[in-house]
Each structure stands twice: as C-alpha cells, then as structure tokens.
C-alpha atoms as a PDB file:
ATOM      1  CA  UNK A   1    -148.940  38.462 -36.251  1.00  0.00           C
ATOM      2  CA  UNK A   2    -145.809  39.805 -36.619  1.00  0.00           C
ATOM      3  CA  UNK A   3    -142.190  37.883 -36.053  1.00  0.00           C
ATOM      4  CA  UNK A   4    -138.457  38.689 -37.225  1.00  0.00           C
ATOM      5  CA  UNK A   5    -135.566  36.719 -36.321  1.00  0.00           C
ATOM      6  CA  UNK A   6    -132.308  36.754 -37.602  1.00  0.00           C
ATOM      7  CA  UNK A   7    -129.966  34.247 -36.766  1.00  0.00           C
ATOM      8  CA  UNK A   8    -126.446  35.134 -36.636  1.00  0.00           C
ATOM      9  CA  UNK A   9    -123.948  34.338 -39.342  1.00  0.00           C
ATOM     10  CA  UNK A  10    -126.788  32.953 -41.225  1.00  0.00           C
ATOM     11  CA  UNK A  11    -128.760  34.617 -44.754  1.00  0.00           C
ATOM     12  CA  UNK A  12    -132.326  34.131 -44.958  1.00  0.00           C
ATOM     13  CA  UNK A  13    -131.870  31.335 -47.427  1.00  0.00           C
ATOM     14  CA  UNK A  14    -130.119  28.571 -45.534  1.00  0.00           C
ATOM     15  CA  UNK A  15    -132.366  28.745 -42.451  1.00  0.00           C
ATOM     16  CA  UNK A  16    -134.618  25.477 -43.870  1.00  0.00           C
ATOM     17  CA  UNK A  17    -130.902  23.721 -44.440  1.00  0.00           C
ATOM     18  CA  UNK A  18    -129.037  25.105 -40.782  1.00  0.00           C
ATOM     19  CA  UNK A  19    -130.073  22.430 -37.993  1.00  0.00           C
ATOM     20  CA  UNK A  20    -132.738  24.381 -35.838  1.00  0.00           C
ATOM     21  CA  UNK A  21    -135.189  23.393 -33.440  1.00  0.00           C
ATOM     22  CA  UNK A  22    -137.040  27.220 -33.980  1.00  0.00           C
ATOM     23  CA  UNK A  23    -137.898  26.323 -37.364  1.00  0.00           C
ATOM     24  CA  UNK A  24    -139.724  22.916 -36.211  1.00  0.00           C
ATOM     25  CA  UNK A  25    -141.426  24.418 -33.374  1.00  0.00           C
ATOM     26  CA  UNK A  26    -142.518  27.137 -36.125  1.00  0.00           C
ATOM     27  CA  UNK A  27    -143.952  24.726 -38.192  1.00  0.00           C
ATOM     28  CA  UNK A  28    -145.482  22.993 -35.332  1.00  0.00           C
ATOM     29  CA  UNK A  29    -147.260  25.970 -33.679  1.00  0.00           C
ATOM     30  CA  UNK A  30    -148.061  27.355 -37.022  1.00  0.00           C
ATOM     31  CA  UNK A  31    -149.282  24.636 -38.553  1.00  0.00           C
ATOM     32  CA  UNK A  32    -150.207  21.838 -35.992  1.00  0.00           C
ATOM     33  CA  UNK A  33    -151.756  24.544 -33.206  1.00  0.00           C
ATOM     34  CA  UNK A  34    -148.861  22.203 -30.704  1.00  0.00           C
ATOM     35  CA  UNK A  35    -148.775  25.394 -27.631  1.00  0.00           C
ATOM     36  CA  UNK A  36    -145.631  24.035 -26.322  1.00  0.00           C
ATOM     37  CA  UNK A  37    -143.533  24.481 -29.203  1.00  0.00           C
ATOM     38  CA  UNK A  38    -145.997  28.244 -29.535  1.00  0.00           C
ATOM     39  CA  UNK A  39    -144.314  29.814 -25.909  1.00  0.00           C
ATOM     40  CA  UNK A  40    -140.514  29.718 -27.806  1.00  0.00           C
ATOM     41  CA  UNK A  41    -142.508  32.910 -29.985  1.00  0.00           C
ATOM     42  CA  UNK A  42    -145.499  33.891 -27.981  1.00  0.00           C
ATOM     43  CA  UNK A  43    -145.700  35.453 -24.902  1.00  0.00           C
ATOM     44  CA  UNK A  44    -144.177  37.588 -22.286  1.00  0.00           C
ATOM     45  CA  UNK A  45    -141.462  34.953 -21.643  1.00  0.00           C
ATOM     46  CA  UNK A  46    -140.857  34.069 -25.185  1.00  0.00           C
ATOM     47  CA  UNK A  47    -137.738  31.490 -25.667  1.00  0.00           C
ATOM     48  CA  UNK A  48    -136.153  33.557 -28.609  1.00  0.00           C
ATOM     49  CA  UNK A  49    -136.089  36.684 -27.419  1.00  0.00           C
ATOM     50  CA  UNK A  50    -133.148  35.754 -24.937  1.00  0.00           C
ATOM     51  CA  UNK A  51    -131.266  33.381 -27.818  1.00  0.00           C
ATOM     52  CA  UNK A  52    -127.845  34.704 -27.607  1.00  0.00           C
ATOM     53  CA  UNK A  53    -127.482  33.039 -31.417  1.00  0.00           C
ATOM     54  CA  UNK A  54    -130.891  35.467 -33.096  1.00  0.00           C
ATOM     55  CA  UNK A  55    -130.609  39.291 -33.119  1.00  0.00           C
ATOM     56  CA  UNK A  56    -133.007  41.843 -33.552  1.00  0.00           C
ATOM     57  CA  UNK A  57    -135.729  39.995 -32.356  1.00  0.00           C
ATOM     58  CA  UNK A  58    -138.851  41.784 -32.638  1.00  0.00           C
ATOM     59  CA  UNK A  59    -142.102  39.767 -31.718  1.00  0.00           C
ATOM     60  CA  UNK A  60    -145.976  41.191 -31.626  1.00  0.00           C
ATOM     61  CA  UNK A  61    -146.001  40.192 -27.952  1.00  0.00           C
ATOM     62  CA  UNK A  62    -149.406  39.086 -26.844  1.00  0.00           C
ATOM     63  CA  UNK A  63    -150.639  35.659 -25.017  1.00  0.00           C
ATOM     64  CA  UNK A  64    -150.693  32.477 -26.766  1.00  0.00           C
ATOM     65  CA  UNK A  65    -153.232  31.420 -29.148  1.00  0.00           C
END
C-alpha cells in the first residue's frame, strides 16, 4: 500500500503536532482495522483526494480492506 499526502503550508515534521482528523483516522484504520475512518484513504471515493488543504495526493486506489 502506497499513500502520499502533503498538506499545505505544512513540513513533514509538524504533521503529529498540526490538529488533524487524517492523522487519527490513519491511526485508526491502520492500526484498529475501524473501515469508517479507512474510506477517507481507500477507495474510489476517497475523502483526501478532494481536500482542497493536501496536494499531490497520490493513493494505490483499490477497495477497502
């Protein structure tokens, strides 16, 4: 699985310290198998990849697991 999001006016090292529901649902799919918080990555109709605040979104599209 491959995922890369970059949020806007952020570096890659204050992500974890920028309020951000992404990274919770991240850890939530990731980590707690939760499929709600999995469709703002996964899918055809993935949340993030129409987040005006993230650029270059580039997600290994493919159904949720």
């Amino acid at each position: 699985m491959k995922k890369v999001l970059k949020i806007i006016g952020i570096v890659h090292n204050e992500v974890l310290y920028t309020p951000n529901g992404y990274v919770t649902a991240w850890f939530m799919w990731r980590l707690q198998s939760d499929q709600d918080a999995a469709r703002a990555f996964a899918g055809d109709d993935a949340e993030i990849l129409n987040n005006s605040l993230y650029q270059d979104q580039k997600l290994e599209l493919r159904p949720i697991d």
